[in-house]
C-alpha atoms as a PDB file:
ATOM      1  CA  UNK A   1     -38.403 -26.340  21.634  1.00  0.00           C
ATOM      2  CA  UNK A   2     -35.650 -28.985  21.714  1.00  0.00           C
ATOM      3  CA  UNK A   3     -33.071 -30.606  19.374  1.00  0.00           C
ATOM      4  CA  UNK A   4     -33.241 -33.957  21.632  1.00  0.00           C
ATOM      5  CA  UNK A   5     -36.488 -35.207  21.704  1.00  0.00           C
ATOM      6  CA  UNK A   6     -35.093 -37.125  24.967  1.00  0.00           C
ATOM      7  CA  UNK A   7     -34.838 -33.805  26.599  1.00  0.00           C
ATOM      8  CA  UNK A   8     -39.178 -33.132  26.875  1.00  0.00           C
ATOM      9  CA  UNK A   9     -39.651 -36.011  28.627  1.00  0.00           C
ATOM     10  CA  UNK A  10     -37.571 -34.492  31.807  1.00  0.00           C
ATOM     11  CA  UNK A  11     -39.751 -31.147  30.872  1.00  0.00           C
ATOM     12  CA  UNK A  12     -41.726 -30.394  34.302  1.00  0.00           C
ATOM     13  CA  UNK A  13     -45.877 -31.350  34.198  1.00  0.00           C
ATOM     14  CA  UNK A  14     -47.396 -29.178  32.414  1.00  0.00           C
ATOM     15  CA  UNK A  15     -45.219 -28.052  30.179  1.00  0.00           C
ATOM     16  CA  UNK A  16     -45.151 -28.870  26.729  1.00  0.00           C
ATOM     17  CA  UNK A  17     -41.739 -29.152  24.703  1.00  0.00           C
ATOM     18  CA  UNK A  18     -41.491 -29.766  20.896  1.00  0.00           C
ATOM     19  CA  UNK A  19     -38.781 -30.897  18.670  1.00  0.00           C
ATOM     20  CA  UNK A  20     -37.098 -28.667  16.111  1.00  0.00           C
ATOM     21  CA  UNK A  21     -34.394 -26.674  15.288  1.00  0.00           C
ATOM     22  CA  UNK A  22     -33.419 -22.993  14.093  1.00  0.00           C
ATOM     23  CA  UNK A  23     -30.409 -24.648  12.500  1.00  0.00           C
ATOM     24  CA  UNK A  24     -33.712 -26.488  10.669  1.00  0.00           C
ATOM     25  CA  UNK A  25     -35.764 -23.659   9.202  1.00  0.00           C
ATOM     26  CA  UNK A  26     -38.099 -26.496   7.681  1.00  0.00           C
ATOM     27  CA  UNK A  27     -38.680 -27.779  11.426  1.00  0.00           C
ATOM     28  CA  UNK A  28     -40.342 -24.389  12.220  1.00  0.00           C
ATOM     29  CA  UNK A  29     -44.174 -24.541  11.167  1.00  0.00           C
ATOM     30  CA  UNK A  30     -44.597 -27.911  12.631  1.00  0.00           C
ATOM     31  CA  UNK A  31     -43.018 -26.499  16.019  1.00  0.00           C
ATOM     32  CA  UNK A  32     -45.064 -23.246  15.662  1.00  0.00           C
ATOM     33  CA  UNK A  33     -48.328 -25.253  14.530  1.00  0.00           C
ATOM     34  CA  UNK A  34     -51.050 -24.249  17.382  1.00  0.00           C
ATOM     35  CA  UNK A  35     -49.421 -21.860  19.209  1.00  0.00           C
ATOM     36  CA  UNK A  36     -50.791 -18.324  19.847  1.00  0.00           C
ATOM     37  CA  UNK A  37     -47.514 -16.991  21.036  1.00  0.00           C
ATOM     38  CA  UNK A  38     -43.888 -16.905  20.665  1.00  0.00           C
ATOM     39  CA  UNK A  39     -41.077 -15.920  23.756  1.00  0.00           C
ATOM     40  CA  UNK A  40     -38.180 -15.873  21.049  1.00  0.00           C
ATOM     41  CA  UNK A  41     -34.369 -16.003  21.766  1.00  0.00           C
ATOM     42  CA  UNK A  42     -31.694 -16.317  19.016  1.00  0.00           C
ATOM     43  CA  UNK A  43     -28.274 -17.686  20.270  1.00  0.00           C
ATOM     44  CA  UNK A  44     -25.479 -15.747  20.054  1.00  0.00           C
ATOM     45  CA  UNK A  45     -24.097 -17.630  16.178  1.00  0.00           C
ATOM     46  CA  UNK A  46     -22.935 -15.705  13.343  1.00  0.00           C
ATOM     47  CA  UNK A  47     -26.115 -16.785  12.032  1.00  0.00           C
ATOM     48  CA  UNK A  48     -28.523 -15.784  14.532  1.00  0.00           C
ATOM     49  CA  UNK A  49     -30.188 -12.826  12.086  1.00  0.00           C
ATOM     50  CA  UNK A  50     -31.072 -15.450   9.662  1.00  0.00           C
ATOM     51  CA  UNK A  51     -32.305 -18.026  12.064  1.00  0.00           C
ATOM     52  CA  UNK A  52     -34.545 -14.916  14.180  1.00  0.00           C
ATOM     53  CA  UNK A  53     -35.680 -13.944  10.542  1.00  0.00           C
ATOM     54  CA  UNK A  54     -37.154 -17.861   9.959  1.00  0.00           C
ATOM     55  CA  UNK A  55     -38.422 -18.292  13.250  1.00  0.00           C
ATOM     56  CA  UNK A  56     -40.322 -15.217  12.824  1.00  0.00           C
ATOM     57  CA  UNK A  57     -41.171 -15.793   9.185  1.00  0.00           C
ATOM     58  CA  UNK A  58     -42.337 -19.377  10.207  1.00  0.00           C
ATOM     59  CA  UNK A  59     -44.203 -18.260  13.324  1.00  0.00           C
ATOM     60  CA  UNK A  60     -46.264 -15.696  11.427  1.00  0.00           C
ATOM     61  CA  UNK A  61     -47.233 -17.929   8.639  1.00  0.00           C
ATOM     62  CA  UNK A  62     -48.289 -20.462  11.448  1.00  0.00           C
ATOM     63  CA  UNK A  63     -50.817 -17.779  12.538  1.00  0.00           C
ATOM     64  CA  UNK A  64     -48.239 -16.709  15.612  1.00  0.00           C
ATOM     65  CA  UNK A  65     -50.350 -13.465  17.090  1.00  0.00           C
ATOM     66  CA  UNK A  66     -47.738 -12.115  19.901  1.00  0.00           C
ATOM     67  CA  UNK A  67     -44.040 -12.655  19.505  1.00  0.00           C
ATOM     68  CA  UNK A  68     -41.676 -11.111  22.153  1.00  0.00           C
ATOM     69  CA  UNK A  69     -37.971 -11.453  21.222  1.00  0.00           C
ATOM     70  CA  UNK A  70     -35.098 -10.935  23.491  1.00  0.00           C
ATOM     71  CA  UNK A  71     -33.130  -8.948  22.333  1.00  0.00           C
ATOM     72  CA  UNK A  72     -30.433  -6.358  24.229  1.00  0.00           C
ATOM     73  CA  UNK A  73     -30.978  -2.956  25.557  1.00  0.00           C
ATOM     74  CA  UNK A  74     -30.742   0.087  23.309  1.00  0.00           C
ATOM     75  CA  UNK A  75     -29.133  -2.026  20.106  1.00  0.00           C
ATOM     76  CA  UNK A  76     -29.218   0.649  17.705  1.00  0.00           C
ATOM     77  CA  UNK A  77     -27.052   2.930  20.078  1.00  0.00           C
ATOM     78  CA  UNK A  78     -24.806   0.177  19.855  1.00  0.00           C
ATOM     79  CA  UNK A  79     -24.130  -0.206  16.229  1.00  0.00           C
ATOM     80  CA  UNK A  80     -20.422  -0.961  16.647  1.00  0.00           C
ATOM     81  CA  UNK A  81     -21.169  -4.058  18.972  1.00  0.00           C
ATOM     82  CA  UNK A  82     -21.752  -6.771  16.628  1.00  0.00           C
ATOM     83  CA  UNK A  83     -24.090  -9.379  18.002  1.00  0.00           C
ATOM     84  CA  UNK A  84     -25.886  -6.096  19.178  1.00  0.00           C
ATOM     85  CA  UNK A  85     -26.188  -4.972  15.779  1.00  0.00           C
ATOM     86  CA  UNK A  86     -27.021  -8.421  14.282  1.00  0.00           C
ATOM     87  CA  UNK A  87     -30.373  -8.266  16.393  1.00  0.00           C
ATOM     88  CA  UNK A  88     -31.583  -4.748  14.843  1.00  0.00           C
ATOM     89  CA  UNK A  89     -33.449  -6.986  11.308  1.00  0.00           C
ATOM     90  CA  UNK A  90     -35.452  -9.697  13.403  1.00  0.00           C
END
């Protein structure tokens, strides 16, 4: 998934890239549309609970089987790190 539609083109063969946005919670089911599974990584925002929340909200409506998020080792041991503990709800 891409912001810049420009970007798939320059995507190597084979791949296929969409356009969409976590910042765009509405872009998700169309991104997630087909797909059987999800490699999910949130960016580092103050935000990035609520937009690891949608994309998993969206992806499961879409019929998403597997999701694997990255997250970071051993978060809840962490809980005074804070983009540790923002991961814990997705």
């Amino acid at each position: 998934m891409t912001r810049s539609a420009g970007r798939i083109a320059s995507l190597p063969q084979g791949v296929e890239g969409v356009t969409g946005s976590m910042l765009e919670p509405e872009s998700l089911p169309a991104v997630f549309a087909g797909a059987g599974e999800l490699f999910l990584i949130t960016p580092l925002a103050r935000d990035e609970t609520a937009q690891g929340i949608d994309a998993v909200d969206a992806a499961i409506a879409a019929g998403i089987r597997r999701i694997v998020y990255l997250s970071v080792h051993q978060a809840d041991k962490a809980l005074s790190i804070p983009h540790f503990v923002s991961k814990l709800p997705v």
